[in-house]
Protein backbone atom coordinates (compact mmCIF):
# COMPACT_ATOMS: atom_id res chain seq x y z
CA UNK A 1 0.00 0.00 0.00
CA UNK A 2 1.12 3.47 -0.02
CA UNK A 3 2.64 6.38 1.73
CA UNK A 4 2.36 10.77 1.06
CA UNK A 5 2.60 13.08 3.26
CA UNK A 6 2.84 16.50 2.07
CA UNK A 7 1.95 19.63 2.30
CA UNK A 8 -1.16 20.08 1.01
CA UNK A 9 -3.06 22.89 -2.06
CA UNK A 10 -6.93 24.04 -2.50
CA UNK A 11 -8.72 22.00 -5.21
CA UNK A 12 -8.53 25.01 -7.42
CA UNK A 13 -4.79 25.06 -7.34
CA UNK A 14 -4.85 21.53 -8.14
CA UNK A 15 -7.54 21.93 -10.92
CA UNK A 16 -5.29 24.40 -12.49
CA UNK A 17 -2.94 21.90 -13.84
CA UNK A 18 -6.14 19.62 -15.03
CA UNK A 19 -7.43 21.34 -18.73
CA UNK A 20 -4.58 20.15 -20.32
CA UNK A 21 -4.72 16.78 -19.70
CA UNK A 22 -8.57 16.91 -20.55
CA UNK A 23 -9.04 18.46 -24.00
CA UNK A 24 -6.53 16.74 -25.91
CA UNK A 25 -8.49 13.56 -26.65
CA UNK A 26 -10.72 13.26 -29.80
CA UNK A 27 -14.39 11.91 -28.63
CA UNK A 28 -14.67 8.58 -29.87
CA UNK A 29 -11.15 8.25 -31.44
CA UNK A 30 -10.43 4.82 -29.71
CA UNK A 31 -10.20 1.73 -31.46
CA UNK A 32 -10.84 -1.27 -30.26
CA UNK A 33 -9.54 -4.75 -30.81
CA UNK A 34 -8.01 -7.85 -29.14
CA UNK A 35 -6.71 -7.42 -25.80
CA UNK A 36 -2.87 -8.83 -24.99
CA UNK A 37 -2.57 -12.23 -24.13
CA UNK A 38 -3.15 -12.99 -20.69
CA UNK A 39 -5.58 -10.30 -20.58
CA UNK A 40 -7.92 -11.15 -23.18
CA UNK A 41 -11.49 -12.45 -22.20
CA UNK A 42 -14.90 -13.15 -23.63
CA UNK A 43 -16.21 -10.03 -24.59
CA UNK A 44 -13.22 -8.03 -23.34
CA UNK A 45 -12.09 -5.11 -26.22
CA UNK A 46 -8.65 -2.79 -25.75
CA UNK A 47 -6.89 -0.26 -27.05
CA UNK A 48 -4.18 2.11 -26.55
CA UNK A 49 -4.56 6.12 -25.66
CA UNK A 50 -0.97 8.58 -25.37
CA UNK A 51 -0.57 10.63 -22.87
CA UNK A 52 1.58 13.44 -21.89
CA UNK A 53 4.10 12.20 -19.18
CA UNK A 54 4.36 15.71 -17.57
CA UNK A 55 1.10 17.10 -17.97
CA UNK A 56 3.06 20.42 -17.62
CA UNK A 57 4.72 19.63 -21.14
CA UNK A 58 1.23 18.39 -22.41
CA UNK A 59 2.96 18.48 -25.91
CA UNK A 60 6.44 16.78 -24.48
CA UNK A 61 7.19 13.28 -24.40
CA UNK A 62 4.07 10.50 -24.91
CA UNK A 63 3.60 7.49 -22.65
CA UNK A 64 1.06 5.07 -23.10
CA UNK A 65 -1.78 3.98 -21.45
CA UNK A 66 -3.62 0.69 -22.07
CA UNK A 67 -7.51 0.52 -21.77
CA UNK A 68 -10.20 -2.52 -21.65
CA UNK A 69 -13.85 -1.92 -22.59
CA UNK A 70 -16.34 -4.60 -21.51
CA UNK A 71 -19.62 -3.12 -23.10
CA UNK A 72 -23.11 -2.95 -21.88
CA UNK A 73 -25.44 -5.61 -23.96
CA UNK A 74 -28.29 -3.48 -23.43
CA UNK A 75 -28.05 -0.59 -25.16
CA UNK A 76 -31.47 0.94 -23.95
CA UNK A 77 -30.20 0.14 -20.28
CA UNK A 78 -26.83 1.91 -20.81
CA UNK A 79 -26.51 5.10 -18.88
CA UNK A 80 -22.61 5.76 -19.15
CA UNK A 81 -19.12 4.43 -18.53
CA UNK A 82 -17.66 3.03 -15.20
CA UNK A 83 -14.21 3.61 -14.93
CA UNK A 84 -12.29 0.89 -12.74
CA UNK A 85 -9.44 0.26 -10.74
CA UNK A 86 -8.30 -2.90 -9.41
CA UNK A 87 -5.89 -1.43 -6.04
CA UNK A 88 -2.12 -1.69 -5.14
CA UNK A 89 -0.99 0.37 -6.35
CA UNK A 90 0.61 -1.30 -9.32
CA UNK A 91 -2.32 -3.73 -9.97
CA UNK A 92 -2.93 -4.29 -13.26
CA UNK A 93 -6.51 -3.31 -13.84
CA UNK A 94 -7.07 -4.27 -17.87
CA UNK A 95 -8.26 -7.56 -16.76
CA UNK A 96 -10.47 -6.08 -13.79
CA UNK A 97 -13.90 -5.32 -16.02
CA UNK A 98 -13.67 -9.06 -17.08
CA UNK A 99 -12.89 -10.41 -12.59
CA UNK A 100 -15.89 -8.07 -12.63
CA UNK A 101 -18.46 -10.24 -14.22
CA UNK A 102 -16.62 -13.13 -12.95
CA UNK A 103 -17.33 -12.30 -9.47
CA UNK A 104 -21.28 -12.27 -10.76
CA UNK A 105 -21.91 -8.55 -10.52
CA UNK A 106 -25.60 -8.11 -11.13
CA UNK A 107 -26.79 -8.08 -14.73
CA UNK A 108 -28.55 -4.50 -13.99
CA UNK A 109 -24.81 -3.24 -13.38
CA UNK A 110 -23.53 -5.07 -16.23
CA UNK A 111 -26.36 -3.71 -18.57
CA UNK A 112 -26.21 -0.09 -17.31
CA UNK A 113 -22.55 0.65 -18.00
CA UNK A 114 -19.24 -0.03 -20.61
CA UNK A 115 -17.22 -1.14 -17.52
CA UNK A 116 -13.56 0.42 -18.18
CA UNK A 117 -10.51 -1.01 -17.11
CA UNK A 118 -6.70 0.62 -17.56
CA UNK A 119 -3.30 -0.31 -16.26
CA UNK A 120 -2.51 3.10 -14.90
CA UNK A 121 0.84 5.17 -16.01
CA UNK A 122 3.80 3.12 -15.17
CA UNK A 123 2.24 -0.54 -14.77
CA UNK A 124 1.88 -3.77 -16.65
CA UNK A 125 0.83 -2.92 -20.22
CA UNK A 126 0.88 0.73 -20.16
CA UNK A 127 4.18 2.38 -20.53
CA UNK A 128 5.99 0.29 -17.33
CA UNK A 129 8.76 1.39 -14.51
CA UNK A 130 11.46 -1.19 -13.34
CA UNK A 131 13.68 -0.73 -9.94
CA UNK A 132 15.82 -3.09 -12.38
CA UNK A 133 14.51 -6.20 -9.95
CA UNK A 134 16.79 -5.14 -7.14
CA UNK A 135 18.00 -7.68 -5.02
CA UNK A 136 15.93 -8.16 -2.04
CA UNK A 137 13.03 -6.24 -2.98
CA UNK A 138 10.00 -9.01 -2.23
CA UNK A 139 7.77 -6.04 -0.79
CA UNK A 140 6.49 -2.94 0.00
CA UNK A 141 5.53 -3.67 3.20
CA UNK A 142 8.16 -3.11 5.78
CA UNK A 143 9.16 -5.63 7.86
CA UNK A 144 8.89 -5.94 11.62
CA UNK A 145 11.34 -4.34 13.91
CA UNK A 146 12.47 -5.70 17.06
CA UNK A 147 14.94 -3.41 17.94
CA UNK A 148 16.52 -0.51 16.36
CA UNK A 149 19.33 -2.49 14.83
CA UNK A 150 16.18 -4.14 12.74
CA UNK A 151 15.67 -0.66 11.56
CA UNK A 152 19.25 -0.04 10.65
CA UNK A 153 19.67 -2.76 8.39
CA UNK A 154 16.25 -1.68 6.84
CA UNK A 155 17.65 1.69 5.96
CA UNK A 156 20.34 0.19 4.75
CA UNK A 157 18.34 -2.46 2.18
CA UNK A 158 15.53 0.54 1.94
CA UNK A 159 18.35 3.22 0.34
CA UNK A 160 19.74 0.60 -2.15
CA UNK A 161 16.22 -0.05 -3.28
CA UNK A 162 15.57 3.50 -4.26
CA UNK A 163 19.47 4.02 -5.65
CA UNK A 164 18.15 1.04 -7.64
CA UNK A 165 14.68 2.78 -8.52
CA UNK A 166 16.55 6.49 -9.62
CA UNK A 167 19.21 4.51 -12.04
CA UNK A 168 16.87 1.63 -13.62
CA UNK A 169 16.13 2.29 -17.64
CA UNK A 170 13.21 3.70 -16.34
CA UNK A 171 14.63 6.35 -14.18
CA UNK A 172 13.30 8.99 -16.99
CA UNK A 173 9.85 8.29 -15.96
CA UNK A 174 10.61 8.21 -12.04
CA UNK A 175 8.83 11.59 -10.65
CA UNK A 176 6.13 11.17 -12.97
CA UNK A 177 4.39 7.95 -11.89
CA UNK A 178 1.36 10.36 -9.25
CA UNK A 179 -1.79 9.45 -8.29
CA UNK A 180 -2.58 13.18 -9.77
CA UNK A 181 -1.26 12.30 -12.78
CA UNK A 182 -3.08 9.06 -12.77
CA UNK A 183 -6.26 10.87 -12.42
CA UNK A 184 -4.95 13.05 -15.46
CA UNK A 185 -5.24 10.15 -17.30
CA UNK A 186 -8.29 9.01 -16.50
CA UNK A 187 -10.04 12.34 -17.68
CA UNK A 188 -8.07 11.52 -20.41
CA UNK A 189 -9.70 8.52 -21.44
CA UNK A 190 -13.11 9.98 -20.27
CA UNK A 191 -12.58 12.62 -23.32
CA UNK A 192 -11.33 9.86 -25.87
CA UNK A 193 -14.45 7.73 -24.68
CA UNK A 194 -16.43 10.91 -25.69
CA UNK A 195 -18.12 11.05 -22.29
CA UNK A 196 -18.78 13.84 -19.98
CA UNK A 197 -18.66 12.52 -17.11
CA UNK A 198 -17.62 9.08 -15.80
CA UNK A 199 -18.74 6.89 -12.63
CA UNK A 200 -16.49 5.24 -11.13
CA UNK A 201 -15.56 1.81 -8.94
CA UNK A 202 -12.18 1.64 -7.31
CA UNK A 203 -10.84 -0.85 -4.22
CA UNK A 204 -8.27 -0.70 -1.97
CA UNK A 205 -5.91 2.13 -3.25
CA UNK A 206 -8.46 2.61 -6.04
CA UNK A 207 -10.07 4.71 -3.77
CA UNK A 208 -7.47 6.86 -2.92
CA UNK A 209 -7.21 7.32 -6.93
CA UNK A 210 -10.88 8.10 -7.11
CA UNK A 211 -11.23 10.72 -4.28
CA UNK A 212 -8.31 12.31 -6.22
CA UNK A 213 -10.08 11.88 -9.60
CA UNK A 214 -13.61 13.21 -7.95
CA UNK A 215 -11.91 16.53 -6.47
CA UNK A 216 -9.92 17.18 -9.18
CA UNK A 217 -12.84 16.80 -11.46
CA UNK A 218 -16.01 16.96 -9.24
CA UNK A 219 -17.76 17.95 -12.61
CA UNK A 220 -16.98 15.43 -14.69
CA UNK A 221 -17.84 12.87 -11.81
CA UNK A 222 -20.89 10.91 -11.46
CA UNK A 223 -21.36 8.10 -9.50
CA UNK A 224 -18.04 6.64 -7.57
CA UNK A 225 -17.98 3.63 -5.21
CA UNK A 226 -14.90 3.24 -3.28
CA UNK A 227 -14.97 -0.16 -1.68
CA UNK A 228 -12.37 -0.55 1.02
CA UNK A 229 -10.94 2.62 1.70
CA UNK A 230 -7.10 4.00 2.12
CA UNK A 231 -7.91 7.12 3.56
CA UNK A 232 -7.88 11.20 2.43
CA UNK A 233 -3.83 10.72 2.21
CA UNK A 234 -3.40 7.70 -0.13
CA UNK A 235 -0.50 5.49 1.26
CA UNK A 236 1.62 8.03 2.95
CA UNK A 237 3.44 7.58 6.30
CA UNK A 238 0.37 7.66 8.65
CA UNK A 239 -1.42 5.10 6.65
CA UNK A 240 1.46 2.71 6.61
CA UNK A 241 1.52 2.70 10.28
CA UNK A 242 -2.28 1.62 10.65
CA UNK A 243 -1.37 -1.54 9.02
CA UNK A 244 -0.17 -2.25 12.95
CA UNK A 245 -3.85 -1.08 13.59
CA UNK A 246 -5.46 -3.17 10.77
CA UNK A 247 -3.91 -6.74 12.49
CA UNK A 248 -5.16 -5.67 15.48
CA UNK A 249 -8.36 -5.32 14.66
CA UNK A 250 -8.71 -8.24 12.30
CA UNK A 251 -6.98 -10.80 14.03
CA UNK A 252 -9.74 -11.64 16.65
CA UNK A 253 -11.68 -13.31 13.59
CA UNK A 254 -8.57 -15.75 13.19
CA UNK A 255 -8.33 -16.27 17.35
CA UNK A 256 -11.60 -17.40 16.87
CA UNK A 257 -11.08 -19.88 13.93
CA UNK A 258 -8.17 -21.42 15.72
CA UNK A 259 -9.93 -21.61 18.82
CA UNK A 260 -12.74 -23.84 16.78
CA UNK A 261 -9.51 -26.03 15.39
CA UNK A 262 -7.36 -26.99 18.25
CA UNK A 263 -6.24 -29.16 16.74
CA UNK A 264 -3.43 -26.91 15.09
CA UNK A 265 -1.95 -26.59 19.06
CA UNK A 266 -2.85 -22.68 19.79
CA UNK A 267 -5.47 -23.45 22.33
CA UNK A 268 -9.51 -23.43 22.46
CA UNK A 269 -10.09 -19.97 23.52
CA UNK A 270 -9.46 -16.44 21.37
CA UNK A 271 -7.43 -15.62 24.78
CA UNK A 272 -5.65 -18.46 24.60
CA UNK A 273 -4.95 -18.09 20.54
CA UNK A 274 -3.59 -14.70 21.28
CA UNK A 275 -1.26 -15.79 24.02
CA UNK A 276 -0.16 -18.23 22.17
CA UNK A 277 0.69 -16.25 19.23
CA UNK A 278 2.40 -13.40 21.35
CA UNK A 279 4.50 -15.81 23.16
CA UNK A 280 5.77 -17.54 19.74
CA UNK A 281 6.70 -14.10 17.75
CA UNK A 282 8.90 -13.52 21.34
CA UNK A 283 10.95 -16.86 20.90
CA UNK A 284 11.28 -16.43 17.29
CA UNK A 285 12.30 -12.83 17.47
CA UNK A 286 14.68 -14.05 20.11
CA UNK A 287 15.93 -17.48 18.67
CA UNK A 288 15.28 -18.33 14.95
CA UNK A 289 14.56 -21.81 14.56
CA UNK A 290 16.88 -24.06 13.14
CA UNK A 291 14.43 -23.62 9.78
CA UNK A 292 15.02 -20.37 9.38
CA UNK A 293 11.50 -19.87 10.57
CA UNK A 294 12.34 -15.75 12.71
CA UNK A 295 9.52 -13.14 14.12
CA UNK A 296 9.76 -10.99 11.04
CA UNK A 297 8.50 -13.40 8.62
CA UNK A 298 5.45 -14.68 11.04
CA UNK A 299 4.44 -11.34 11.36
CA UNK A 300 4.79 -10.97 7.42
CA UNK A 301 2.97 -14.13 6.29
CA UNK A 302 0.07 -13.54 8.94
CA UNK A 303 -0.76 -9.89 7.81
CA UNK A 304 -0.54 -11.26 4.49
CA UNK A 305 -3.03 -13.89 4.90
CA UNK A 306 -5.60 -12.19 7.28
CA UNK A 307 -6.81 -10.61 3.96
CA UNK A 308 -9.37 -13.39 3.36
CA UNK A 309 -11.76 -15.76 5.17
CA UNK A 310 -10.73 -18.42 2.69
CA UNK A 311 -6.85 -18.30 3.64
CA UNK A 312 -7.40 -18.74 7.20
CA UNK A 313 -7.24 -22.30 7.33
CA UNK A 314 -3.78 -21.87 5.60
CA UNK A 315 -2.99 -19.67 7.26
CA UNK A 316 -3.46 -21.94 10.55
CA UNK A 317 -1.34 -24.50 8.82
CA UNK A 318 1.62 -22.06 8.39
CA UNK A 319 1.70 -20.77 12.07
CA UNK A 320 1.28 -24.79 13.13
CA UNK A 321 4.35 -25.08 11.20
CA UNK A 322 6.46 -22.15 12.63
CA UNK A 323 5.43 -23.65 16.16
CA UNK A 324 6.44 -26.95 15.59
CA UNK A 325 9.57 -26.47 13.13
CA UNK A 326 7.74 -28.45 10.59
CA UNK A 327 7.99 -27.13 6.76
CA UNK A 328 5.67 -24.56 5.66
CA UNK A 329 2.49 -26.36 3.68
CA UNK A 330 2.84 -24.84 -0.19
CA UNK A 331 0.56 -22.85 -0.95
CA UNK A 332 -2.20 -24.09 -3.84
CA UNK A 333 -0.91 -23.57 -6.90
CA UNK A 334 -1.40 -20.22 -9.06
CA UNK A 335 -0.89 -19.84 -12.35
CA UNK A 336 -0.44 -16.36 -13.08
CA UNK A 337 0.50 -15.62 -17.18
CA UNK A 338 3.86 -13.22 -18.06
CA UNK A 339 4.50 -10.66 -20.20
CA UNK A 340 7.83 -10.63 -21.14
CA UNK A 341 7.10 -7.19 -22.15
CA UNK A 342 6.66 -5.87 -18.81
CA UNK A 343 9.31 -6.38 -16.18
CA UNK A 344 9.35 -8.64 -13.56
CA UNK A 345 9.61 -5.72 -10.96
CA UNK A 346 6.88 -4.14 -12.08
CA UNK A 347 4.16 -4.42 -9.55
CA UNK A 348 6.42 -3.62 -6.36
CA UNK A 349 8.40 -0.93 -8.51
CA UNK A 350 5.21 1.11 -10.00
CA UNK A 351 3.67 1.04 -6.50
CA UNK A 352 6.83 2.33 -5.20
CA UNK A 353 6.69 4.97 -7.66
CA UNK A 354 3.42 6.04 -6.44
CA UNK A 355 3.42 5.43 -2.81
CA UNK A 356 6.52 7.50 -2.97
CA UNK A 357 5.94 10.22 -5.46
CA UNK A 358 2.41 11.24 -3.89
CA UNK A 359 3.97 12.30 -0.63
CA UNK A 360 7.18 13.58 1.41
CA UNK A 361 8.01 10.56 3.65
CA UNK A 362 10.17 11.12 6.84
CA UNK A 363 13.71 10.87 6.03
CA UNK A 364 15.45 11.10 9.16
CA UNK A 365 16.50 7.21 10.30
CA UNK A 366 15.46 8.27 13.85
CA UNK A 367 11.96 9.28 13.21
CA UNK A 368 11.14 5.48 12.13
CA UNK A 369 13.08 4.26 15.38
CA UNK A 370 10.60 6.55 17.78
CA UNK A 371 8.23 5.39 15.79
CA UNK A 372 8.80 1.88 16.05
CA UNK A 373 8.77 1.88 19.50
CA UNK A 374 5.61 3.71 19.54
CA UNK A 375 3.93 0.76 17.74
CA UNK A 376 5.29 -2.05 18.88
CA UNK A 377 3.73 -1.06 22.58
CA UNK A 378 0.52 0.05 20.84
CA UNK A 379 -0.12 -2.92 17.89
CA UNK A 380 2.54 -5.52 19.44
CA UNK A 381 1.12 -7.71 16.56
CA UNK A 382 2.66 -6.10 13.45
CA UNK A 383 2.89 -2.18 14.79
CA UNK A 384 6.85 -2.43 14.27
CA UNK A 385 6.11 -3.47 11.20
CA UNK A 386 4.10 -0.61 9.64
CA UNK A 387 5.90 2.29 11.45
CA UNK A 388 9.53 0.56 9.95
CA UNK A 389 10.86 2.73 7.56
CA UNK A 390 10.68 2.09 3.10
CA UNK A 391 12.39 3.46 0.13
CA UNK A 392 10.91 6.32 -0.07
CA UNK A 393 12.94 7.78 3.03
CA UNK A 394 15.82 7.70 0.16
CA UNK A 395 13.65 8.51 -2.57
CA UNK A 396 15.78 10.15 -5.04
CA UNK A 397 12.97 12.76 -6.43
CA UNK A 398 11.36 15.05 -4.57
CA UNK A 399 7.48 15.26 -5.10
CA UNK A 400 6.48 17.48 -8.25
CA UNK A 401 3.52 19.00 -6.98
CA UNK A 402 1.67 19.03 -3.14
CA UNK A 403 -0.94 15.89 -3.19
CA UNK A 404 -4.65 16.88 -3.45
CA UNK A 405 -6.24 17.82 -0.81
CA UNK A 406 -9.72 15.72 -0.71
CA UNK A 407 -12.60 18.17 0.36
CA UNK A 408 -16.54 18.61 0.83
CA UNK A 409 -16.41 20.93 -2.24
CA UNK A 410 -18.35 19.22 -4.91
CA UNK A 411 -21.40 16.94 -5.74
CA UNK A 412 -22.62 14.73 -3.07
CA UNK A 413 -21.87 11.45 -5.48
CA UNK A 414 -19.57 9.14 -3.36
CA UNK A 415 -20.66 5.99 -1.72
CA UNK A 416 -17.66 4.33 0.55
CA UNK A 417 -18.11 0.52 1.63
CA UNK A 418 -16.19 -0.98 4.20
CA UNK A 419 -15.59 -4.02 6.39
CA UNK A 420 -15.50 -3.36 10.05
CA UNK A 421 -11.92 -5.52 10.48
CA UNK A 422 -9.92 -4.80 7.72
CA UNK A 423 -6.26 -5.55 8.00
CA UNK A 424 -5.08 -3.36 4.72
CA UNK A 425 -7.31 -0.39 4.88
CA UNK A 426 -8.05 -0.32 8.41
CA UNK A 427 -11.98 1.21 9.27
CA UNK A 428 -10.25 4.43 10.60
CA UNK A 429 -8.50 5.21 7.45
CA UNK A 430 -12.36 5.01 5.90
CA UNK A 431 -14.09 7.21 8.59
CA UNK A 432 -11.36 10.03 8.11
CA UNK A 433 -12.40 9.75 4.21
CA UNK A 434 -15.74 10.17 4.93
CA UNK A 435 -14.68 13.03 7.44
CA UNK A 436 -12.78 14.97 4.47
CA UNK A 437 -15.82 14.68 2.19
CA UNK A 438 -18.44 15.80 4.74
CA UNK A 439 -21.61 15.45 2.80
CA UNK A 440 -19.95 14.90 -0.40
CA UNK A 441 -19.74 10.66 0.87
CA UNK A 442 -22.08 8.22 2.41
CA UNK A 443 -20.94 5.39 4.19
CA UNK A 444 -21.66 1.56 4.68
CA UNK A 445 -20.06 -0.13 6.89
CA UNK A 446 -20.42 -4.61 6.92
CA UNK A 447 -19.96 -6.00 10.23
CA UNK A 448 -17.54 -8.72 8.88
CA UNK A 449 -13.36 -9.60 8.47
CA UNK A 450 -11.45 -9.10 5.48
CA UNK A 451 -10.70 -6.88 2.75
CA UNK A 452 -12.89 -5.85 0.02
CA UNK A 453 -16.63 -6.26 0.56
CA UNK A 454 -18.82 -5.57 -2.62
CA UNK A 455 -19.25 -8.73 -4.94
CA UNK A 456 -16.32 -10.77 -2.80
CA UNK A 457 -18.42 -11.36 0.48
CA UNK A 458 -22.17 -12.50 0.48
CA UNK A 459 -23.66 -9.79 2.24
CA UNK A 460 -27.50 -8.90 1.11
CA UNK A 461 -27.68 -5.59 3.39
CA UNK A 462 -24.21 -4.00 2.28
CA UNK A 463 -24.70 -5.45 -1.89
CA UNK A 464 -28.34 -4.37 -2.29
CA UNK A 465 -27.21 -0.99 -1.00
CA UNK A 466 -24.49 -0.65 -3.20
CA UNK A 467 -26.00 -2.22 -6.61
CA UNK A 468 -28.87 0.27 -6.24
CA UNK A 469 -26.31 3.43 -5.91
CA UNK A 470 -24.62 1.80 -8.92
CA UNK A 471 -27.68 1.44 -11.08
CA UNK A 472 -30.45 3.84 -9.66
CA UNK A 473 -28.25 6.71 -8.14
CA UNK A 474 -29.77 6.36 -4.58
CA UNK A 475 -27.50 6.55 -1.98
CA UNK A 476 -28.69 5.92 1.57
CA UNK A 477 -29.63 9.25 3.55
CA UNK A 478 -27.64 8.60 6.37
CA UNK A 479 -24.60 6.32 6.80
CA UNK A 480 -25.58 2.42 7.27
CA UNK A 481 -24.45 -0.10 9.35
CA UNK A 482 -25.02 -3.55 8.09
CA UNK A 483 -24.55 -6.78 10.01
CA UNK A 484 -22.46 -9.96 9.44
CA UNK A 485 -23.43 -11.62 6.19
């Protein structure tokens, strides 16, 4: 996920760099046609659009963007476009119309918009950035810190990362890769889809991307449903250090599952889970097993599989493993298809771009060890973890312009949907969204576990809501609170 923190400028200052990127698209001047391999899907179209890479050259250098059309089969149902974006950042989102349907969106949604997907600047089939695959780069998400020595050596792999980042063959496109500039792009496509306005569906950092769109743009917006929210700063330092808060608050759904299976060894009560657990990231952080097995990568693989309901019982299996020395279960196998057009980095390097780009991280070595310590008293879980410092403490561009400053100003179009225990966009980054919007935003909140809630969990109250803001424009009066599913 990501991290800005910058000053910050009024929407109007911010709008002021917008016209350029808006006008120069023809209406209707895309062409459509098979979508690259790996992408393409029944029904799925794509094409290409240019873009200016410094949309304060607008008539400087070109990048390209890649776009994915999956269109309404009801004409006389179709009211518009809905712009899409899959998360990360770094996803690649030309496939995401298609996971769409797949995830059996209802047929009113499919019939009343062209559902538009894009890999945004710097990722997958668009023009893509590399970090040159530097060595020991496996994430973005920093890694737990038991003591400040843990942070030291993290500066240390953190600063070649982003040497690595500032010298790659895509160094030229470095300080461009913005959320701002994303949202540049997206108008972009808007005017070369000859639409005047767009609606919108983003997850994860998606919604970061389409609060930024919305203010930017609040005329041009219609209807935008951000499911799983980062928060009014993106990924930026303060967000990064709720992912302590986001275990914290999710992990009582996996106390209970283990408590049901005792059978993996952690005990039969959530109290007992929890002691269990504690006591286990102590030994490890203090003796690595003869496996390798230390405190750093428990606390890794268990944020990254709190995400879902359905990795849980993996998930038990791997801590079962770390608590017994026995090998850690593979995981079921995934077949994921290559480009060899886009480089292997890609995903962690374009989100670093971003994450990086959109805000002025902390650059002092000390700030991250205060705030360390901080965290690992407040989240013991994975606290040390989220406040441990990243690349972008090196970063070796300085941001190009202050990141938007989401606001009430504009129509009251946004509906934001989130789980009550979510472990990568923790509930508080969502009600401080909602907060910056005022009565711009509704919000529905689904008394369940787990990231992402519309179409991937079975919940009547919080779909229903949400299809009929997506298809009929009404958006609930007052913010909702729907129960488990």
């Amino acid at each position: 996920m990501r991290r800005s923190v910058l000053t910050v400028v009024t929407a109007a200052v911010v709008t002021s760099l917008t016209p350029m990127g808006a006008a120069a698209a023809t209406p209707g001047s895309l062409e459509w046609g098979d979508c690259p391999e790996g992408v393409a899907s029944p029904g799925l179209e794509c094409t290409t659009l240019d873009v200016p890479l410094d949309y304060r050259d607008p008539h400087g250098e070109q990048i390209e963007i890649a776009i994915s059309r999956l269109a309404s089969k009801n004409p006389e149902q179709r009211r518009g476009v809905l712009l899409t974006n899959a998360g990360g950042p770094g996803g690649e989102s030309l496939i995401f119309p298609a996971a769409i349907e797949g995830l059996d969106a209802p047929q009113e949604v499919l019939d009343s918009y062209d559902i538009i997907g894009f890999d945004p600047r710097g990722v997958g089939h668009s023009t893509p950035v590399t970090c040159g695959s530097a060595e020991g780069h496996f994430t973005n998400i920093p890694l737990y810190a038991p003591d400040e020595a843990t942070v030291d050596a993290q500066a240390e792999a953190s600063a070649t990362v982003a040497e690595a980042c500032g010298s790659s063959e895509s160094a030229a496109l470095l300080p461009h890769i913005t959320t701002a500039n994303t949202a540049r792009d997206m108008d972009r496509i808007r005017a070369a889809l000859g639409e005047s306005t767009v609606s919108y569906f983003g997850v994860s950092y998606g919604t970061y991307l389409g609060s930024v769109y919305t203010t930017m743009f609040p005329e041009r917006s219609d209807r935008f449903l951000l499911d799983s929210a980062t928060g009014p700063g993106g990924w930026d330092a303060e967000f990064s250090r709720l992912f302590g808060r986001g275990v914290e608050d999710r992990f009582p759904d996996f106390a209970q599952y283990l408590a049901e299976h005792p059978e993996y060894g952690f005990g039969s009560t959530p109290e007992e889970v929890e002691a269990k657990y504690l006591e286990l990231a102590a030994r490890l952080d203090e003796t690595p097993s003869p496996e390798g097995y230390n405190g750093q990568l428990l606390r890794q693989v268990v944020f990254a599989n709190l995400y879902y309901d359905s990795e849980l019982p993996y998930l038990a299996e791997i801590l079962q493993a770390f608590d017994t020395g026995q090998p850690i279960p593979e995981p079921a196998a995934q077949t994921a298809a290559t480009d060899p057009a886009i480089p292997a980095d890609n995903y962690l390097a374009s989100q670093l771009h971003v994450i990086c780009n959109d805000s002025d991280w902390p650059e002092s070595i000390d700030t991250y060890k205060q705030n360390v310590e901080e965290d690992r008293i407040k989240y013991p879980k994975f606290g040390a973890a989220g406040a441990n410092i990243t690349p972008c403490a090196f970063w070796p561009s300085e941001p190009i312009e202050p990141p938007v400053e989401i606001t009430d100003e504009g129509p009251s179009n946004v509906l934001i949907l989130h789980n009550l225990r979510d472990p990568a966009t923790p509930l508080v980054g969502a009600q401080k969204l909602s907060d910056a919007f005022g009565d711009r935003a509704r919000m529905i909140t689904a008394d369940q576990g787990g990231h992402l809630a519309y179409l991937w969990l079975d919940n009547p109250c919080a779909n229903d809501l949400t299809t009929d803001f997506l298809v009929h424009g009404e958006r609930p009066k007052q913010d909702v609170a729907c129960g488990p599913a």
